[in-house]
C-alpha atoms as a PDB file:
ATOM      1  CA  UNK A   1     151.994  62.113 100.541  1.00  0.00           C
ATOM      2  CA  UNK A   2     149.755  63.480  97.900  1.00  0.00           C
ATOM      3  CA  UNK A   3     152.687  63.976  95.311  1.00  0.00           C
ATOM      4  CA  UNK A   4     155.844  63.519  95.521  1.00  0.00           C
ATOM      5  CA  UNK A   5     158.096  65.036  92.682  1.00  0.00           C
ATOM      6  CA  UNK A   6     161.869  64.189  91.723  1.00  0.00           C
ATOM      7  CA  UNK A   7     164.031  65.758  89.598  1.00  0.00           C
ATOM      8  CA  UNK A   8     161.204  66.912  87.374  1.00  0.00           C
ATOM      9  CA  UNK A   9     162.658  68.488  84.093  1.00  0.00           C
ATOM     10  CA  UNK A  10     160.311  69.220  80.947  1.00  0.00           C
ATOM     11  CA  UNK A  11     161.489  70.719  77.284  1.00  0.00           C
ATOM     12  CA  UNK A  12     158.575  71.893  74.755  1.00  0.00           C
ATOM     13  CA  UNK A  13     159.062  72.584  71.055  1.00  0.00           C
ATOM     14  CA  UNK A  14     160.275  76.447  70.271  1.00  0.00           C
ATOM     15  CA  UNK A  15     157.914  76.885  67.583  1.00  0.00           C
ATOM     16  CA  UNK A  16     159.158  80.325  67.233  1.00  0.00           C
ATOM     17  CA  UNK A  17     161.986  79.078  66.137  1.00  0.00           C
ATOM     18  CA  UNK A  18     161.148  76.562  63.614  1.00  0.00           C
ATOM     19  CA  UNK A  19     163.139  76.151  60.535  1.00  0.00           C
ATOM     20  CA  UNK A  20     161.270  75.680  57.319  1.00  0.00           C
ATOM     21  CA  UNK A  21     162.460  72.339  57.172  1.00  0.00           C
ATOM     22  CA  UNK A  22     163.239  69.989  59.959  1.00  0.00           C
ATOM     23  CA  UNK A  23     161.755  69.883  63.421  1.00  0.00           C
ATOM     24  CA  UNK A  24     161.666  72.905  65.904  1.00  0.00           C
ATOM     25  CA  UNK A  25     164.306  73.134  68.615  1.00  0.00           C
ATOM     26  CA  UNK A  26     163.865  71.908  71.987  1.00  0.00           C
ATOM     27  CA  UNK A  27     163.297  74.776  74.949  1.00  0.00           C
ATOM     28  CA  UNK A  28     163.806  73.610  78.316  1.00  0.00           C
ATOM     29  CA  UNK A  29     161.166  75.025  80.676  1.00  0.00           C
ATOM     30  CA  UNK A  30     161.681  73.049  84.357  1.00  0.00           C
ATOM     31  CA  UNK A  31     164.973  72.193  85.216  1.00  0.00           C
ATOM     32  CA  UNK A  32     165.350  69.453  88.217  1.00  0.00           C
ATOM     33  CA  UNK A  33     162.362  70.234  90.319  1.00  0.00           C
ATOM     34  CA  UNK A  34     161.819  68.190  93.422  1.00  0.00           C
ATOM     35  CA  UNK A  35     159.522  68.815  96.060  1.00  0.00           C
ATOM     36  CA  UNK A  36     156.499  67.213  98.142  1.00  0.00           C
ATOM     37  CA  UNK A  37     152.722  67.981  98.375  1.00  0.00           C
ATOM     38  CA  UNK A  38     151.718  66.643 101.525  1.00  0.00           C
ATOM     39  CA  UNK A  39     148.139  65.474 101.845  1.00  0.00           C
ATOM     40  CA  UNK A  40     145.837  68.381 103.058  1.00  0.00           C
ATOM     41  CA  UNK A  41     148.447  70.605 102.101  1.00  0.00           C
ATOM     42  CA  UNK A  42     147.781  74.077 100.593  1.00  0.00           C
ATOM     43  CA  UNK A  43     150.803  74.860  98.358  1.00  0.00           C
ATOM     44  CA  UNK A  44     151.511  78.272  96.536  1.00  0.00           C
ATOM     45  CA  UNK A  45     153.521  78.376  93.247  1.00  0.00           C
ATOM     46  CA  UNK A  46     154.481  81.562  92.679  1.00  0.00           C
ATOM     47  CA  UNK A  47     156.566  83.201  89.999  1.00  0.00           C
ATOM     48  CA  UNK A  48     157.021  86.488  87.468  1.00  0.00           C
ATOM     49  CA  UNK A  49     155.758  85.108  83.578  1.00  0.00           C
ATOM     50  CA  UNK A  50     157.632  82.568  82.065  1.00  0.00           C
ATOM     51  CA  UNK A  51     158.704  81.095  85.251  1.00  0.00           C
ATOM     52  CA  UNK A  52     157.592  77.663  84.391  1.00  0.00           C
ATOM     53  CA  UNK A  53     154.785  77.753  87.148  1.00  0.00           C
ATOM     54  CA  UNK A  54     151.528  76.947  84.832  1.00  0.00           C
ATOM     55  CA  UNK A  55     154.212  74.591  83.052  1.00  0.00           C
ATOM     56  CA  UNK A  56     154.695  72.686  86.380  1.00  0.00           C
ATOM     57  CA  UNK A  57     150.768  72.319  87.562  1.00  0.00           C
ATOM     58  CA  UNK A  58     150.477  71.110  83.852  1.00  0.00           C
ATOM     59  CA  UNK A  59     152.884  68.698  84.336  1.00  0.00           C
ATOM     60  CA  UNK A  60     151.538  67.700  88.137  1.00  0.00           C
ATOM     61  CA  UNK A  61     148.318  66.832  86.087  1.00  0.00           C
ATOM     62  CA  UNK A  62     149.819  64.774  83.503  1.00  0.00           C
ATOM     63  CA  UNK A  63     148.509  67.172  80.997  1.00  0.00           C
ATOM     64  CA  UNK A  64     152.341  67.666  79.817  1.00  0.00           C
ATOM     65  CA  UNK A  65     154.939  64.708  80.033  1.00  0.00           C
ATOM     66  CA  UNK A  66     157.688  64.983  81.678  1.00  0.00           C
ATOM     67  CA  UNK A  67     161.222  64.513  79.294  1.00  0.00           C
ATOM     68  CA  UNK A  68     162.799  63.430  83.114  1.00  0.00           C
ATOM     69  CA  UNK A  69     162.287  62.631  86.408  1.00  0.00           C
ATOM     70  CA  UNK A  70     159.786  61.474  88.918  1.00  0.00           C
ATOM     71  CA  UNK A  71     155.855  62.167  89.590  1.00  0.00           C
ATOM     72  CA  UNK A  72     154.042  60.143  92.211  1.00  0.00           C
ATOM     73  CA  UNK A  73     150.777  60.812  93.217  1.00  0.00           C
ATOM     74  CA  UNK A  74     149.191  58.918  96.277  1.00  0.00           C
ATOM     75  CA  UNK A  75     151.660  56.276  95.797  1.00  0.00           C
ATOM     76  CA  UNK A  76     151.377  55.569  92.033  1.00  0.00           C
ATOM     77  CA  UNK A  77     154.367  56.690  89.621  1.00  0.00           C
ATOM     78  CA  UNK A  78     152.197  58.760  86.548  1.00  0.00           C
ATOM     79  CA  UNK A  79     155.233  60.165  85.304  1.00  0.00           C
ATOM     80  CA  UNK A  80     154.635  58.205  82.102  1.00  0.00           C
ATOM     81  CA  UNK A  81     151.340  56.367  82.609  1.00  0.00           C
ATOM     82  CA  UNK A  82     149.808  55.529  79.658  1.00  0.00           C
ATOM     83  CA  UNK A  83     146.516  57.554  78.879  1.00  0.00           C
ATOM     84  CA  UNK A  84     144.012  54.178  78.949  1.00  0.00           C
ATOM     85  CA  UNK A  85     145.498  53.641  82.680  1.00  0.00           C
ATOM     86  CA  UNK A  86     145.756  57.130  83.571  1.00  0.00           C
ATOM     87  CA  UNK A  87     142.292  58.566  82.600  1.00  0.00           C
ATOM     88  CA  UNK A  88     140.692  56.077  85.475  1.00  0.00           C
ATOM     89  CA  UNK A  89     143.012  58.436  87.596  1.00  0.00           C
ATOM     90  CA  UNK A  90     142.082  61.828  86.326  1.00  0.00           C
ATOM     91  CA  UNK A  91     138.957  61.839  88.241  1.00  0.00           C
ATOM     92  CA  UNK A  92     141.198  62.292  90.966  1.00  0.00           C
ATOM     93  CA  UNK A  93     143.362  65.779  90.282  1.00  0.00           C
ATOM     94  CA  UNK A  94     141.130  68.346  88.875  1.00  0.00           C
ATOM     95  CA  UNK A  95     142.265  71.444  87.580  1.00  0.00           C
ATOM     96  CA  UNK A  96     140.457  75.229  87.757  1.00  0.00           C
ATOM     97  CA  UNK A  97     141.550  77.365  85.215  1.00  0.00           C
ATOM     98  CA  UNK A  98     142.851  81.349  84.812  1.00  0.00           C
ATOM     99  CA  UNK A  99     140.717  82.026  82.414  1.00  0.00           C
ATOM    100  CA  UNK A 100     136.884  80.284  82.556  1.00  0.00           C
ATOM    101  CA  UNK A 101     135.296  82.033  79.294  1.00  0.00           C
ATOM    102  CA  UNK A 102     138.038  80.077  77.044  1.00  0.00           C
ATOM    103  CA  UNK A 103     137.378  76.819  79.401  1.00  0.00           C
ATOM    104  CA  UNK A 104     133.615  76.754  79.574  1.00  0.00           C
ATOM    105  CA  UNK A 105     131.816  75.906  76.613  1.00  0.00           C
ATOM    106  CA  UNK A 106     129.816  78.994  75.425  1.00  0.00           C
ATOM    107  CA  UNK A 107     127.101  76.936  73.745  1.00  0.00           C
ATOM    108  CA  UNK A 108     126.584  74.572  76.696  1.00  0.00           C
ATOM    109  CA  UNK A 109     124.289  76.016  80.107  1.00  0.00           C
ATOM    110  CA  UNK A 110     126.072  75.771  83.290  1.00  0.00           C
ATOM    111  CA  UNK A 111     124.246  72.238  84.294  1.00  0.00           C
ATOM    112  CA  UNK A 112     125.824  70.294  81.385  1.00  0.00           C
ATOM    113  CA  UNK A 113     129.073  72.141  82.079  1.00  0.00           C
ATOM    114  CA  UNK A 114     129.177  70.505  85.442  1.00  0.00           C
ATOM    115  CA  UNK A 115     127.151  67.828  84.446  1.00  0.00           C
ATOM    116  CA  UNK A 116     129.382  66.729  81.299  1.00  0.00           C
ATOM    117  CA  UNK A 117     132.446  65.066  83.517  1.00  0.00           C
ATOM    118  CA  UNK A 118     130.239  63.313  85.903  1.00  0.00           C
ATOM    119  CA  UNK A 119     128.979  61.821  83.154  1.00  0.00           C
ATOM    120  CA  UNK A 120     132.152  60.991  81.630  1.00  0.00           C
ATOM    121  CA  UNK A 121     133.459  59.620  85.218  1.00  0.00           C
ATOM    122  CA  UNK A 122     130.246  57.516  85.392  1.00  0.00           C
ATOM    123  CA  UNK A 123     128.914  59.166  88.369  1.00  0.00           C
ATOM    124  CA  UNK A 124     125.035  58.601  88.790  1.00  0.00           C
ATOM    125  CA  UNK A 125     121.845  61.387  90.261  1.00  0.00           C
ATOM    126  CA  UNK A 126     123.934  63.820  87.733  1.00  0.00           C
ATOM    127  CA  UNK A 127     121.525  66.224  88.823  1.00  0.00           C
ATOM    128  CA  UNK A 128     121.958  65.928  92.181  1.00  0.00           C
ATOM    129  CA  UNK A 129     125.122  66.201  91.896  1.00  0.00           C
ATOM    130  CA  UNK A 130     125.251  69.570  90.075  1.00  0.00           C
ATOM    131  CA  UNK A 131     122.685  71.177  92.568  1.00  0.00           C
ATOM    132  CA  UNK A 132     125.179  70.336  95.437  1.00  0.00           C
ATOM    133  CA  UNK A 133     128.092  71.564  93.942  1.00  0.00           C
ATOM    134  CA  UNK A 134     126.162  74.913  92.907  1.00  0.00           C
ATOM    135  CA  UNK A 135     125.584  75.188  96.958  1.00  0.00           C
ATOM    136  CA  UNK A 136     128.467  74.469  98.077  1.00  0.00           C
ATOM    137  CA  UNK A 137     130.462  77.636  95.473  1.00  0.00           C
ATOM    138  CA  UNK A 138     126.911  80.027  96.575  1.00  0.00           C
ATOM    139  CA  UNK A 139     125.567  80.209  93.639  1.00  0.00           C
ATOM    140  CA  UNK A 140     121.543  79.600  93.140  1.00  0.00           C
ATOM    141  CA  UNK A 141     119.986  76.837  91.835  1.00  0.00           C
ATOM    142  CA  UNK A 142     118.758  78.592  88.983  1.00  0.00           C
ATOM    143  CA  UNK A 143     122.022  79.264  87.710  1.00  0.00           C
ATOM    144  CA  UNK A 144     122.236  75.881  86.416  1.00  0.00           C
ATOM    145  CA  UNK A 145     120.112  76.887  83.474  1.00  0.00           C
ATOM    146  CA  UNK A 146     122.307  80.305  82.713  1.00  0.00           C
ATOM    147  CA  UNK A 147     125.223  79.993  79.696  1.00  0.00           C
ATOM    148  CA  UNK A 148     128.389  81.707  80.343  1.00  0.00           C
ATOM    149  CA  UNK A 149     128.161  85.270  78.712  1.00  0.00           C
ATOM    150  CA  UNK A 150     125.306  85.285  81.325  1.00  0.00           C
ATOM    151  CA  UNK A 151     127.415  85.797  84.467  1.00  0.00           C
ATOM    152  CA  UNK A 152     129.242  87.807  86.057  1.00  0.00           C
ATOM    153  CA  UNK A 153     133.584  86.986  85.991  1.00  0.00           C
ATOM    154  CA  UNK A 154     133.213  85.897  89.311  1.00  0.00           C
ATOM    155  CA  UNK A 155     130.564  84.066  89.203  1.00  0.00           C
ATOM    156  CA  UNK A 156     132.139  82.418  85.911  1.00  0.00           C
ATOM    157  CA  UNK A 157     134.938  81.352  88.360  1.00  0.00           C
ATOM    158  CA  UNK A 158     132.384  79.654  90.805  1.00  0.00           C
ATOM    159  CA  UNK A 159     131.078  77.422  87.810  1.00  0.00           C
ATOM    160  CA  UNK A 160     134.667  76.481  86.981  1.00  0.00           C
ATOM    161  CA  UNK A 161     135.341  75.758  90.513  1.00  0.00           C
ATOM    162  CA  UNK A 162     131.780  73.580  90.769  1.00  0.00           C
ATOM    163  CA  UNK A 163     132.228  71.625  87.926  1.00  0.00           C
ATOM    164  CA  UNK A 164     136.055  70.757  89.671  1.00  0.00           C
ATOM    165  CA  UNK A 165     134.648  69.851  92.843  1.00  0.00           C
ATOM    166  CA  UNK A 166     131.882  68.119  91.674  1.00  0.00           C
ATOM    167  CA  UNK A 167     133.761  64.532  91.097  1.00  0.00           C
ATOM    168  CA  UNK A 168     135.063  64.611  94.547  1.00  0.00           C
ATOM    169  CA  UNK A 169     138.786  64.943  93.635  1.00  0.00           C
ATOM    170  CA  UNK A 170     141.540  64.978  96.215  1.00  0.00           C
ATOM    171  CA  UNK A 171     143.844  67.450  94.377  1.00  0.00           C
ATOM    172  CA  UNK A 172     143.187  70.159  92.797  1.00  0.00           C
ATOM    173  CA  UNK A 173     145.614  72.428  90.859  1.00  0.00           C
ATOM    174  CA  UNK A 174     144.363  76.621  90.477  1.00  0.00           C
ATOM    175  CA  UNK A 175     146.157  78.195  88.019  1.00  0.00           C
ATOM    176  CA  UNK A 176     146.188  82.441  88.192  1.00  0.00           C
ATOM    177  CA  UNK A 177     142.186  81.712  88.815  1.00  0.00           C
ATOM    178  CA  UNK A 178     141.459  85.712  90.383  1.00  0.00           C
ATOM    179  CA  UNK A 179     144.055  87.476  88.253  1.00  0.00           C
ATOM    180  CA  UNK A 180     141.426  88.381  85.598  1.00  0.00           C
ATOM    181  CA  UNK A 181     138.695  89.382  88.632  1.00  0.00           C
ATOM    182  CA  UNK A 182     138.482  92.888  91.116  1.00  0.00           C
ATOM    183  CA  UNK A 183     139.718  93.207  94.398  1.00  0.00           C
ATOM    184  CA  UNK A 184     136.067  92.330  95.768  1.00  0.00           C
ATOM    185  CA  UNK A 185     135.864  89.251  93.622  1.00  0.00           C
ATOM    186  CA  UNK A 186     139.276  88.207  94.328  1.00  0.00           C
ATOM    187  CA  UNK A 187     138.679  87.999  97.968  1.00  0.00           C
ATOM    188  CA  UNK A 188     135.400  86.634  97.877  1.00  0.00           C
ATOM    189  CA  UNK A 189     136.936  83.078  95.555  1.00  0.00           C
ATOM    190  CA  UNK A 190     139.818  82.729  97.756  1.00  0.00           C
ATOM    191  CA  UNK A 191     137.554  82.764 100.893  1.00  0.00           C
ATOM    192  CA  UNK A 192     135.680  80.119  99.190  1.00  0.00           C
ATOM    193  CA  UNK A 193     138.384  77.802  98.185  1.00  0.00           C
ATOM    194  CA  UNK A 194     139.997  78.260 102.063  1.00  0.00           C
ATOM    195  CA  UNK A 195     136.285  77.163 103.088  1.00  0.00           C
ATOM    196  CA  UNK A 196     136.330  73.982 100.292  1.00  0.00           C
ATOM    197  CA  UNK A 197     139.753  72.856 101.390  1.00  0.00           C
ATOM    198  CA  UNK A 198     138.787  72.876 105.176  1.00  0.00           C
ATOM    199  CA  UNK A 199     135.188  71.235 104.345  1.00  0.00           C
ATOM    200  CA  UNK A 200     135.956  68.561 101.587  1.00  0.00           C
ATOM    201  CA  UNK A 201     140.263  67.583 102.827  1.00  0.00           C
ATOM    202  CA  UNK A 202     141.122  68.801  99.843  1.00  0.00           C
ATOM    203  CA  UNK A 203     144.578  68.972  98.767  1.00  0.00           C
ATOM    204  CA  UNK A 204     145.697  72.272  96.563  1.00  0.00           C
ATOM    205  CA  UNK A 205     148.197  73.795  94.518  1.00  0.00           C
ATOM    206  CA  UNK A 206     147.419  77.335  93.771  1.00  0.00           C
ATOM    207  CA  UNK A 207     149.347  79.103  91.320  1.00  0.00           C
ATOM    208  CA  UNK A 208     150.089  83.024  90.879  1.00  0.00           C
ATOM    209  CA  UNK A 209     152.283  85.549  90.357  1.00  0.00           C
ATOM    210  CA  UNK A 210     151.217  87.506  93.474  1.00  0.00           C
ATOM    211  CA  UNK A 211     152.766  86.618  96.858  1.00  0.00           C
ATOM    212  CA  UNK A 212     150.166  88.333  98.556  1.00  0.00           C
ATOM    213  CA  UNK A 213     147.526  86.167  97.058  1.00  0.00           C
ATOM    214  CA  UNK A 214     150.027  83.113  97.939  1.00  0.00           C
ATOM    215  CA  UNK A 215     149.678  84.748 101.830  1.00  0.00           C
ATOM    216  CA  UNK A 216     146.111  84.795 102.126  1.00  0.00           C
ATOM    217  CA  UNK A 217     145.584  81.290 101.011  1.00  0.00           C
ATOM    218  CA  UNK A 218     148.707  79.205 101.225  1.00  0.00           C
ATOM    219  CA  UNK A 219     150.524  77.599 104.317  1.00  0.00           C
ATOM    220  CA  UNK A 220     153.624  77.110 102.160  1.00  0.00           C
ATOM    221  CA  UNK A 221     155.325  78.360  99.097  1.00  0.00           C
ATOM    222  CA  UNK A 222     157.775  77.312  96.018  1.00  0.00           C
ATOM    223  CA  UNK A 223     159.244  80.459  94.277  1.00  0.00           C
ATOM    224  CA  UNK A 224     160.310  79.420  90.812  1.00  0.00           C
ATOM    225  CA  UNK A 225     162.782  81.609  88.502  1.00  0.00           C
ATOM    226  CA  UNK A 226     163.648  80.365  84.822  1.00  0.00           C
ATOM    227  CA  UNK A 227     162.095  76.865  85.589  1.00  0.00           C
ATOM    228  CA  UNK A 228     164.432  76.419  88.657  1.00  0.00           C
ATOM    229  CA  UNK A 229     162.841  76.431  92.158  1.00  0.00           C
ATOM    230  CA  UNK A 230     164.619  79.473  93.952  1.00  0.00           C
ATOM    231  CA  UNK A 231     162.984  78.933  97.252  1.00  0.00           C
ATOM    232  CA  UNK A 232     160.553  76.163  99.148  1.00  0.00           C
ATOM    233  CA  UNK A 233     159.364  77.607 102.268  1.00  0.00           C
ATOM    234  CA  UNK A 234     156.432  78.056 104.846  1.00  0.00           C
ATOM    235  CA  UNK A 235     154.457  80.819 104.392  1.00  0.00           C
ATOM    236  CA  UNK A 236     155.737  83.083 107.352  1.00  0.00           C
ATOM    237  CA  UNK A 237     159.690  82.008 106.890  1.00  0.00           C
ATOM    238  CA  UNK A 238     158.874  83.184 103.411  1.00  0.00           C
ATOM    239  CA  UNK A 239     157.567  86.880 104.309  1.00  0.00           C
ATOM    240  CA  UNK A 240     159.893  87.269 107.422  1.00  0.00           C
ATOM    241  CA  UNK A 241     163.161  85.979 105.995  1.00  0.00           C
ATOM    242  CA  UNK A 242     163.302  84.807 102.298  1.00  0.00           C
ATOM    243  CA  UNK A 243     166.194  83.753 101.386  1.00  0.00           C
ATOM    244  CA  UNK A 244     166.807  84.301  97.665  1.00  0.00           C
ATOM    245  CA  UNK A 245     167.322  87.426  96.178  1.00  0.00           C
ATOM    246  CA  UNK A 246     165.031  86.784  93.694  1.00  0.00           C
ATOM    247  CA  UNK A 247     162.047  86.121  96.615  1.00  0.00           C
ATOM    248  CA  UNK A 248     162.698  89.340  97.677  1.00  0.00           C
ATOM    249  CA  UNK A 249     162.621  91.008  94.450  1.00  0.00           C
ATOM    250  CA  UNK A 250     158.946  89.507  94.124  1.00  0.00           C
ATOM    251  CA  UNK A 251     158.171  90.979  98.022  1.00  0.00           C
ATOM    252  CA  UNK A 252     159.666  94.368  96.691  1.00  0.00           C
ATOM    253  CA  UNK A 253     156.604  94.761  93.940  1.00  0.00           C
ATOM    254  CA  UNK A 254     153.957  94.103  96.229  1.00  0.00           C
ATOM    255  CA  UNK A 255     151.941  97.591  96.409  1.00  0.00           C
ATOM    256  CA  UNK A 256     151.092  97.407  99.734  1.00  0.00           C
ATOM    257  CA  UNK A 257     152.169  95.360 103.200  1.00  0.00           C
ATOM    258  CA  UNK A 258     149.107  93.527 103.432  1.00  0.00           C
ATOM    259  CA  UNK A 259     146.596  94.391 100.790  1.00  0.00           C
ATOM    260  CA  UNK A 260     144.025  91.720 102.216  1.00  0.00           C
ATOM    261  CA  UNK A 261     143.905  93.156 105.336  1.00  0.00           C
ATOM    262  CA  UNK A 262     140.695  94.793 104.620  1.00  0.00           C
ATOM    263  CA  UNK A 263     138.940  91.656 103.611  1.00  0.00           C
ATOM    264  CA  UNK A 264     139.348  89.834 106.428  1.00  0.00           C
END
């Protein structure tokens, strides 16, 4: 089992809400979550904004801490792991995230973005390294010598998705990575990450607010509704006969009955 997640709750500070004086109340955001990631598993988390989704893949990744509950991953409890013991781990669970001109460094060209955590990880041939994980997201050599504001959004996306799969990682957590990109572009990513997951045994979590990007990549589904999981369910039990009214408010919105059809 890749993770396995127990009663997961997690409260952040309502800064909103501060008083002048005094610390800011407490929010609760997930509220008893448990659930299972099995290994090889390609797991949609789906939810409207505010649903606690990007809260949740935060807190898979240890980049939140839990206030309660469980998280295991591969058979070590990281709910509270301290950071010295934990950053040995992070190499491990990657994340790829929604928006990749706030996550790439504008000043750095793509080879030291991809390069910079191999580094860190103490990976040697660095260069190597980056060249191969340039192929394997189709993007040209050359590109490793390109900055940022020199590519195209989807193309951005490819680099963010490199510089993830360049330390080997077994998980890896996508959070609302094609909500910023066209229909063309959109297809075009999630055909490569379907291709990654078969090719490298990846495990993934891919977040979004659109079930029919969860169809086209995911084998299985958690709905979540005010930090609450609504609904857990394979992919096709999920379209044919969801069970919460709230998973078939979210089926309601889609536009169109299939709208990848097209693309495949």
């Amino acid at each position: 089992m890749m993770y396995d997640i127990a009663n997961l709750e997690l409260s952040l500070p309502d800064l909103a809400n501060k008083p002048l004086l005094g610390k800011a109340p407490r929010v609760e955001i997930l509220k008893g979550l448990s659930f299972q990631v099995p290994k090889g598993a390609v797991l949609g988390i789906v939810g409207a904004s505010g649903s606690g989704k990007s809260t949740l893949g935060r807190a898979m990744l240890r980049l939140l801490e839990p206030t309660a509950g469980q998280i295991i991953f591969d058979g070590t409890d990281i709910t509270h792991l301290p950071e010295e013991h934990l950053r040995a781990m992070r190499r491990r669970f990657q994340m790829i995230f929604q928006d990749p001109m706030s996550s790439l460094n504008p000043r750095r060209r793509v080879h030291g973005l991809i390069a910079g955590p191999l580094k860190l990880h103490g990976f040697e041939d660095i260069s190597k390294r980056v060249a191969e994980a340039l192929d394997m997201v189709g993007l040209p050599a050359h590109f490793a010598m390109r900055y940022p504001h020199e590519l195209s959004g989807g193309q951005r996306q490819r680099v963010g998705i490199a510089r993830a799969i360049a330390l080997r990682p077994d998980f890896i957590l996508a959070d609302e990575i094609v909500s910023g990109l066209d229909v063309s572009s959109q297809a075009q990513v999630l055909n490569l990450l379907g291709d990654l997951v078969r090719d490298l045994g990846l495990t993934l979590a891919f977040i979004s607010h659109d079930l029919s990007v969860i169809r086209r990549l995911c084998t299985r589904a958690l709905v979540l509704n005010q930090g609450k999981i609504v609904e857990d369910a394979d992919i096709a039990d999920l379209f044919d006969n969801p069970q919460a009214a709230y998973t078939r408010e979210l089926l309601s919105a889609i536009p169109l009955p299939d709208p990848y059809q097209a693309w495949v």
